[in-house]
Every structure is written in structure tokens, then in C-alpha cells.
N, C-alpha and C. Protein backbone atom coordinates (compact mmCIF):
# COMPACT_ATOMS: atom_id res chain seq x y z
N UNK A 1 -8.95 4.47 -19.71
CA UNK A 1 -8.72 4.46 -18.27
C UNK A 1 -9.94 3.86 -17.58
N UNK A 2 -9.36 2.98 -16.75
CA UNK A 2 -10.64 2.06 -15.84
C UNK A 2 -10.75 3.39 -14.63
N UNK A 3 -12.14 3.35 -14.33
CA UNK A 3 -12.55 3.47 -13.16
C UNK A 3 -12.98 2.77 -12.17
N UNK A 4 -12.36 2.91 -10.96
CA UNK A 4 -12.41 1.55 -9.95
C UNK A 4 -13.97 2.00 -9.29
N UNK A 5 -14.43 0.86 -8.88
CA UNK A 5 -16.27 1.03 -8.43
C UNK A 5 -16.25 1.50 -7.07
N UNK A 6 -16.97 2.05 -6.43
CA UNK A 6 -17.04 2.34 -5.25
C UNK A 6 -16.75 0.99 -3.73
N UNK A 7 -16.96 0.22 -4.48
CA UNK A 7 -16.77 -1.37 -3.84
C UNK A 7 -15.18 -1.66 -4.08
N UNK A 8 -14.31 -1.61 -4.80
CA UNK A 8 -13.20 -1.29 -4.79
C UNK A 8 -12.51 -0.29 -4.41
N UNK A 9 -13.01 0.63 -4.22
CA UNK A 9 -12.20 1.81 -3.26
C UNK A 9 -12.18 1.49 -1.90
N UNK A 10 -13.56 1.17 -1.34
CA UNK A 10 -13.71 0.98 -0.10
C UNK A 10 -12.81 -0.58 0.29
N UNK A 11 -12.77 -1.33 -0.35
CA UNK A 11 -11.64 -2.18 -0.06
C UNK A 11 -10.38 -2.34 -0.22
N UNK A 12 -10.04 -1.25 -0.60
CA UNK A 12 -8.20 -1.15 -0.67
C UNK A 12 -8.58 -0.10 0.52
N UNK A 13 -9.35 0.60 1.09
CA UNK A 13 -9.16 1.70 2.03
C UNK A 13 -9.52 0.61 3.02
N UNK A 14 -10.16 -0.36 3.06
CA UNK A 14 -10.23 -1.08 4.39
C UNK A 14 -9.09 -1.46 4.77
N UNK A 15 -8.18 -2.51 3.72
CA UNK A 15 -6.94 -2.76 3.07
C UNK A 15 -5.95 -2.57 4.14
N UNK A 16 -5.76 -0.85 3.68
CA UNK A 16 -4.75 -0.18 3.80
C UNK A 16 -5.31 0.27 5.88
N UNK A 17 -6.41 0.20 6.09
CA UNK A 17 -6.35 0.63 7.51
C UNK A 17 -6.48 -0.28 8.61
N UNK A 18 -6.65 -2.05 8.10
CA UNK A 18 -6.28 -3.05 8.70
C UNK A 18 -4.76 -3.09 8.94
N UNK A 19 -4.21 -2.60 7.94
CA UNK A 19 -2.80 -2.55 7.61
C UNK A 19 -1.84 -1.79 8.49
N UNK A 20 -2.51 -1.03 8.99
CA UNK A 20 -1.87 -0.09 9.98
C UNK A 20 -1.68 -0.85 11.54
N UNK A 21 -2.54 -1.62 11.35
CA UNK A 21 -2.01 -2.56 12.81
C UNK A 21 -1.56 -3.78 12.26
N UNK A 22 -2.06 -4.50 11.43
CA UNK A 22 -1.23 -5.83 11.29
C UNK A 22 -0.10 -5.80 10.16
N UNK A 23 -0.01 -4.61 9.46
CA UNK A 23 1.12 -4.57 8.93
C UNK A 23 1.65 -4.99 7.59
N UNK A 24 2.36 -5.78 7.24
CA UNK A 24 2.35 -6.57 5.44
C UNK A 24 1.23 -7.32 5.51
N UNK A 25 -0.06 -7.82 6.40
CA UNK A 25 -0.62 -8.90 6.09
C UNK A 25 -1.60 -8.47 5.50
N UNK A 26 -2.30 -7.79 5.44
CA UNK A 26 -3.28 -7.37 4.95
C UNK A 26 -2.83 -7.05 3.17
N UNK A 27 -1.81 -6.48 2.92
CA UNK A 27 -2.06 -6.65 1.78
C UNK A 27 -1.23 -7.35 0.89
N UNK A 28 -0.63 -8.77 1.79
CA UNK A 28 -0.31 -9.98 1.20
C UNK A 28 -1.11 -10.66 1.19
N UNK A 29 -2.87 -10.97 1.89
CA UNK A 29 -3.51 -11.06 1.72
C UNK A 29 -4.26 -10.77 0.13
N UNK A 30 -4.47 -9.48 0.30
CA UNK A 30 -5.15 -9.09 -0.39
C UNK A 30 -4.48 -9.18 -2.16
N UNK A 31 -3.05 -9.19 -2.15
CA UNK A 31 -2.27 -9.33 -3.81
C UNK A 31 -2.43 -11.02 -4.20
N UNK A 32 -2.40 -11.55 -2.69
CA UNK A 32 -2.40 -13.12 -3.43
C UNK A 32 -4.15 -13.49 -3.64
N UNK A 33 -4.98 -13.05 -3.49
CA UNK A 33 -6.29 -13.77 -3.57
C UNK A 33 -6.65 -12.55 -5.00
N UNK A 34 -5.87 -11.57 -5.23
CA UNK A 34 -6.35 -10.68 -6.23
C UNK A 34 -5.56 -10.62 -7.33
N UNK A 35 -4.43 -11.37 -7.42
CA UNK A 35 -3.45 -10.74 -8.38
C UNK A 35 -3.82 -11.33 -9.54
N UNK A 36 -4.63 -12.20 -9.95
CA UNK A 36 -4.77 -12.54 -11.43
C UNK A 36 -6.46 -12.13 -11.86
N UNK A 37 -7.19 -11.66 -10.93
CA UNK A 37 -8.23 -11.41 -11.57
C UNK A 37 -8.71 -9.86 -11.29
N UNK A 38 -8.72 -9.16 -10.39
CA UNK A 38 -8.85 -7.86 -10.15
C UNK A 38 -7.78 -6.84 -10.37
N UNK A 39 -7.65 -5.87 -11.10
CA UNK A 39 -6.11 -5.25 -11.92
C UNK A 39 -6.00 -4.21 -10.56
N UNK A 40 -7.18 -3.47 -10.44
CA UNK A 40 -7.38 -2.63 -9.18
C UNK A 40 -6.63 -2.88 -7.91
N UNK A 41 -7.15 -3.89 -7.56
CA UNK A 41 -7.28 -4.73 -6.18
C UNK A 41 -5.69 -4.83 -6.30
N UNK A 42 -5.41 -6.12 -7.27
CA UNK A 42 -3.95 -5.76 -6.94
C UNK A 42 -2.49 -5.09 -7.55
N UNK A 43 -2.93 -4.10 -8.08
CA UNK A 43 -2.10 -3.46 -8.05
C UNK A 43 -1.70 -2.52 -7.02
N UNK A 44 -3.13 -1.96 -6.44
CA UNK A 44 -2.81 -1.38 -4.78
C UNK A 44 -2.21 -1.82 -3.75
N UNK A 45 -2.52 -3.48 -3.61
CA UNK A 45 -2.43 -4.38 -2.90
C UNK A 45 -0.34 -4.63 -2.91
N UNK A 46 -0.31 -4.49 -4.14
CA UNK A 46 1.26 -4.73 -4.30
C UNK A 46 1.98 -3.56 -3.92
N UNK A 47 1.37 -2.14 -4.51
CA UNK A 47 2.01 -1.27 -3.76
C UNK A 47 2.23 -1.21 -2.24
N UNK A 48 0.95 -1.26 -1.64
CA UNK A 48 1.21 -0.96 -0.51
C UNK A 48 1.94 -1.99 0.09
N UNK A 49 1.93 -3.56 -0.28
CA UNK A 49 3.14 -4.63 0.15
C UNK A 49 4.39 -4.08 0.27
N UNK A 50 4.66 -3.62 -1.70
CA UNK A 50 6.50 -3.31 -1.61
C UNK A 50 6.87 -1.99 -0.39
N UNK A 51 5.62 -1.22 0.02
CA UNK A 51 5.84 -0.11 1.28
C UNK A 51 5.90 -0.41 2.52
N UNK A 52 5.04 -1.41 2.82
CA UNK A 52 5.24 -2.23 4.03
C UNK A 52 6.44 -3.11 4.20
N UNK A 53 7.51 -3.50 2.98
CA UNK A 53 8.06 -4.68 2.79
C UNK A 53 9.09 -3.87 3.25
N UNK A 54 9.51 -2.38 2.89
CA UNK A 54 10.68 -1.32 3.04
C UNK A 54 10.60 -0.26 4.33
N UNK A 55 9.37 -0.85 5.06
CA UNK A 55 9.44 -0.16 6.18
C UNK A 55 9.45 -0.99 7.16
N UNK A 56 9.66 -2.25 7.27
CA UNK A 56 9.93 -3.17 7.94
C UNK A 56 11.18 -3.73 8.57
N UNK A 57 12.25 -3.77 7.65
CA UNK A 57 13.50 -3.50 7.92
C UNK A 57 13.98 -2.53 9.05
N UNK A 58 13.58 -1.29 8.71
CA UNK A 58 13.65 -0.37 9.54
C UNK A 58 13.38 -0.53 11.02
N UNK A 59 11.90 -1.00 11.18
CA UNK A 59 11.18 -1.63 12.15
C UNK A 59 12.48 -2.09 13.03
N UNK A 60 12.94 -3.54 12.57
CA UNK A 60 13.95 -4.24 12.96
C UNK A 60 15.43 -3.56 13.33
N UNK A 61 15.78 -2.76 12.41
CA UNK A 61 16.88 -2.50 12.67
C UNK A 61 16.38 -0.92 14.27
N UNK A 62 15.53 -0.15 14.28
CA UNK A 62 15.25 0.56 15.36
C UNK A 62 15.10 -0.46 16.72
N UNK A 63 15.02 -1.68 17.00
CA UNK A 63 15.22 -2.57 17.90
C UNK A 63 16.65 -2.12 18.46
N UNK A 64 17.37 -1.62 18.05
CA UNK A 64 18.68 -1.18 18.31
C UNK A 64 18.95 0.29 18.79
N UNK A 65 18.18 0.66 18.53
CA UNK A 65 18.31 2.25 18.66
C UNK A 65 17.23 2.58 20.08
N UNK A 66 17.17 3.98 20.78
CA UNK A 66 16.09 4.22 21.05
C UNK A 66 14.64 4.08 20.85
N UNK A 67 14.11 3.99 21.98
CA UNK A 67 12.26 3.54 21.43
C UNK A 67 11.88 4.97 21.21
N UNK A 68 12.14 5.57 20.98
CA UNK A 68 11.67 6.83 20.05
C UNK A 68 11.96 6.64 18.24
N UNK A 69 12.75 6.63 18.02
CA UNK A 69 12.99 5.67 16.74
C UNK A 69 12.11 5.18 15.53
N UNK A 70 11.66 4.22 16.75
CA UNK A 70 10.40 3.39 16.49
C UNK A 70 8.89 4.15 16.23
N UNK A 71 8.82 4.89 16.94
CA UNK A 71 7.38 5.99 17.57
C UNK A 71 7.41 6.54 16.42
N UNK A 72 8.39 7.43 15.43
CA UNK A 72 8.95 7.94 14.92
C UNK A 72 8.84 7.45 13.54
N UNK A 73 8.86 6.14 13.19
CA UNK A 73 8.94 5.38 12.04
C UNK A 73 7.72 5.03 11.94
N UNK A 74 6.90 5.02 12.73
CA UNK A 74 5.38 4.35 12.66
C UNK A 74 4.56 5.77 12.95
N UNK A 75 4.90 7.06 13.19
CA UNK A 75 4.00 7.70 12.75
C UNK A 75 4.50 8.31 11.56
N UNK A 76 5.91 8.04 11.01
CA UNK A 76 5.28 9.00 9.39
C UNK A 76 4.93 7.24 8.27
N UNK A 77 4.79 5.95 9.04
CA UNK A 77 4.27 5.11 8.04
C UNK A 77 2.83 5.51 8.41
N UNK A 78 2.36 5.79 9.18
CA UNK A 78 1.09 6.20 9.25
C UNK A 78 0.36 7.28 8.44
N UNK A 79 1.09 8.25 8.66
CA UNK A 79 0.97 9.45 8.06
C UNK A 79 0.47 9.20 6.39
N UNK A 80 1.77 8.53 5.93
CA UNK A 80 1.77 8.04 4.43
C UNK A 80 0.45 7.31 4.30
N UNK A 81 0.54 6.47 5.00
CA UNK A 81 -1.23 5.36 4.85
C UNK A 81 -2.12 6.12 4.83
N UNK A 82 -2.28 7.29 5.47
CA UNK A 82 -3.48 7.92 5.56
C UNK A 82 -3.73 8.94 4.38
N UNK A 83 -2.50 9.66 4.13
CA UNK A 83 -2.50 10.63 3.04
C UNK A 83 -2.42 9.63 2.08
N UNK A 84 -2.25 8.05 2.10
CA UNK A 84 -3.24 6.95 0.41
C UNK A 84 -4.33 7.31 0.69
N UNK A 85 -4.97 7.22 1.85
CA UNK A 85 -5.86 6.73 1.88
C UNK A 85 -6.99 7.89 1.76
N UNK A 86 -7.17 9.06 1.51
CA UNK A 86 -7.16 10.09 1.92
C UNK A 86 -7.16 10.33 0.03
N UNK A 87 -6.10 10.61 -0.72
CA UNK A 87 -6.08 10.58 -1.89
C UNK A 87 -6.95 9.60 -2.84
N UNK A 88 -6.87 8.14 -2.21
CA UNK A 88 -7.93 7.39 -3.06
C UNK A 88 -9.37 7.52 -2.72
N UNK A 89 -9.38 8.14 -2.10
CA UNK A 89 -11.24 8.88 -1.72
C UNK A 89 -11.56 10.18 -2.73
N UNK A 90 -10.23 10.92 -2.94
CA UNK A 90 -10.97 11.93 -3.99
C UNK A 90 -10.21 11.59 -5.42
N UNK A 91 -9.98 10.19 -5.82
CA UNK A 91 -9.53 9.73 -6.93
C UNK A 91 -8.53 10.87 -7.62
N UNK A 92 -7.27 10.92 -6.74
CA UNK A 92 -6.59 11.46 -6.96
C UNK A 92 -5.37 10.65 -6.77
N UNK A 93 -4.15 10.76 -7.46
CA UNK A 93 -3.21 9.72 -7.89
C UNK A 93 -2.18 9.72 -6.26
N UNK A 94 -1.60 8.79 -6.20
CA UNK A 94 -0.46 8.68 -4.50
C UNK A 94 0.75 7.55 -4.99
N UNK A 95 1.29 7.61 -4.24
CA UNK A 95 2.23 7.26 -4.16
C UNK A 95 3.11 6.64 -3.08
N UNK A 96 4.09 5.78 -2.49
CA UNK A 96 4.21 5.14 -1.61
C UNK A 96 5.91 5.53 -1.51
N UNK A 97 6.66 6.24 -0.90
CA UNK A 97 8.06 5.51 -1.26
C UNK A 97 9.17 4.38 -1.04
N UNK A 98 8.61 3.74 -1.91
CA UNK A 98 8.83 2.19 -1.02
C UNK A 98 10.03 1.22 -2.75
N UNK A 99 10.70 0.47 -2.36
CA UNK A 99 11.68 -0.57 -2.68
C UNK A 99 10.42 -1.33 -3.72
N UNK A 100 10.81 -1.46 -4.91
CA UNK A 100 9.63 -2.45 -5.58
C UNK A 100 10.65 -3.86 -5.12
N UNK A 101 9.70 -4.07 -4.78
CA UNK A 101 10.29 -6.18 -4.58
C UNK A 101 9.35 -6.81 -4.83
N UNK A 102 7.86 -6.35 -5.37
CA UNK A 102 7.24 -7.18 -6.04
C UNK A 102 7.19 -5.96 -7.40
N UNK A 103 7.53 -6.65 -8.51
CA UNK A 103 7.33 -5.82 -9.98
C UNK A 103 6.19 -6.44 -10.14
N UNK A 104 5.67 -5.32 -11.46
CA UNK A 104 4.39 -5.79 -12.41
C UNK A 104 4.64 -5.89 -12.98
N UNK A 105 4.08 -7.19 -13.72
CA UNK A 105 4.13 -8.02 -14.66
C UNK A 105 3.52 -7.03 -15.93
N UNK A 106 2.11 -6.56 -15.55
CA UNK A 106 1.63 -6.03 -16.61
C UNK A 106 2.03 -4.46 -17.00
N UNK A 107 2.63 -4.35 -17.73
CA UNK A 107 3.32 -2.61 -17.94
C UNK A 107 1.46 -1.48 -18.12
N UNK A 108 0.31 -2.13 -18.31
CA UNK A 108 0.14 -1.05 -18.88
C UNK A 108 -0.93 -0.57 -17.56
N UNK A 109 -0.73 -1.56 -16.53
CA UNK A 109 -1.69 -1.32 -15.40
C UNK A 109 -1.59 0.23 -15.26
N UNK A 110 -0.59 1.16 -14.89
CA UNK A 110 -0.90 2.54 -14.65
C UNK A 110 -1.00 3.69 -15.56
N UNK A 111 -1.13 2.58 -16.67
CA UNK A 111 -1.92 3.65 -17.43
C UNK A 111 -3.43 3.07 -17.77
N UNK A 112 -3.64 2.14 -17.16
CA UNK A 112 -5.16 2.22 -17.02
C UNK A 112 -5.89 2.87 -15.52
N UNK A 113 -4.95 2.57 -14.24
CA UNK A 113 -5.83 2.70 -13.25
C UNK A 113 -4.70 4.27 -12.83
N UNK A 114 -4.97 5.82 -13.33
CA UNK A 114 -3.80 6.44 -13.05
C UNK A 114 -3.37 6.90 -11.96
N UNK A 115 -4.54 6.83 -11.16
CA UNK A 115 -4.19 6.84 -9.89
C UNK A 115 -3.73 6.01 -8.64
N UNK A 116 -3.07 5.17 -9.28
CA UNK A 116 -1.97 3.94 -8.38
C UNK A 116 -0.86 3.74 -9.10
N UNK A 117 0.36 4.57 -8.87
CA UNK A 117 1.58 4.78 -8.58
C UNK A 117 2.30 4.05 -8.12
């Protein structure tokens, strides 16, 4: 089992709290400049994409509904971001519940890094 460096934690937690205002970009950013050389980087990076990618929809389709809805959908995506973010500070494992639409290629990534789900 890899342990991610303190320089890698702090950048999937930057990551993930840029992410909270700009949304998939930050960590479509972050999977395409990381995905072939940092296992860490992006495998977080992909999770939190396929979570952003499945709460987005939603986004769109609450355009239809009441603006409470909306308020509603963005504080429990918040919630979730924070309780990652929150868990990868005491290297403890999380989880996202989100649509995979990007798979991994490499099967044995979570059993090296076990705390990215």
C-alpha cells in the first residue's frame, strides 16, 4: 500500500474545494494533466469527476423545478465534498456516490491507495 505525501493530500483537498465553486473543472483538470503519471492524483481526480459528472444532470434538470431544489442539491454536494475532504485529512477511506463514466484502467489502484473508493 502507497502512502500519498503530504503534498498530495493537500492537492486533491485544494482539488476538491476549488471544485465546489467551479464544479467538474477542477478535477478534469486535474485527471487529464495526472492520469498517466501520478496513481494518487488521479485516481481522486476521476472520482471526484464521475461525482461531479452525476450531479450535474440533476443541476439541469432542477432548472425545472423550484429554486429550492437547487439550494438543496448543492448543499448535500457540498456536504459530500467536505465529508472527502475531511476523511482524506485523517487518511481514512470515502467514497462518492456517483455514476462511474470514467472507469480505471488499472484494477489494482485501490488496493494500493485504500483510501480512494
Amino acid at each position: 500500500m502507497n502512502n500519498p505525501s503530504k503534498k498530495e493530500i493537500l492537492a486533491v483537498q485544494f482539488m476538491l474545494v476549488v471544485s465546489l465553486i467551479l464544479g467538474f473543472i477542477p478535477p478534469l483538470i486535474m485527471f487529464i494533466m495526472t492520469r498517466k503519471k501520478n496513481g494518487y492524483h488521479a485516481e481522486s481526480s476521476r472520482k471526484a469527476l464521475n461525482f461531479h459528472l452525476t450531479i450535474f444532470p440533476l443541476f439541469i434538470m432542477s432548472s425545472m423545478l423550484p429554486s429550492w431544489v437547487k439550494y438543496a442539491i448543492l448543499a448535500v454536494e457540498t456536504i459530500i465534498i467536505l465529508y472527502a475532504i475531511i476523511r482524506i485529512a485523517l487518511h481514512k477511506p470515502y467514497q462518492y456516490p456517483a455514476i462511474p463514466y470514467i472507469k480505471n484502467k488499472d484494477r489494482n489502484i485501490e488496493t494500493r491507495y485504500t483510501h480512494v473508493r
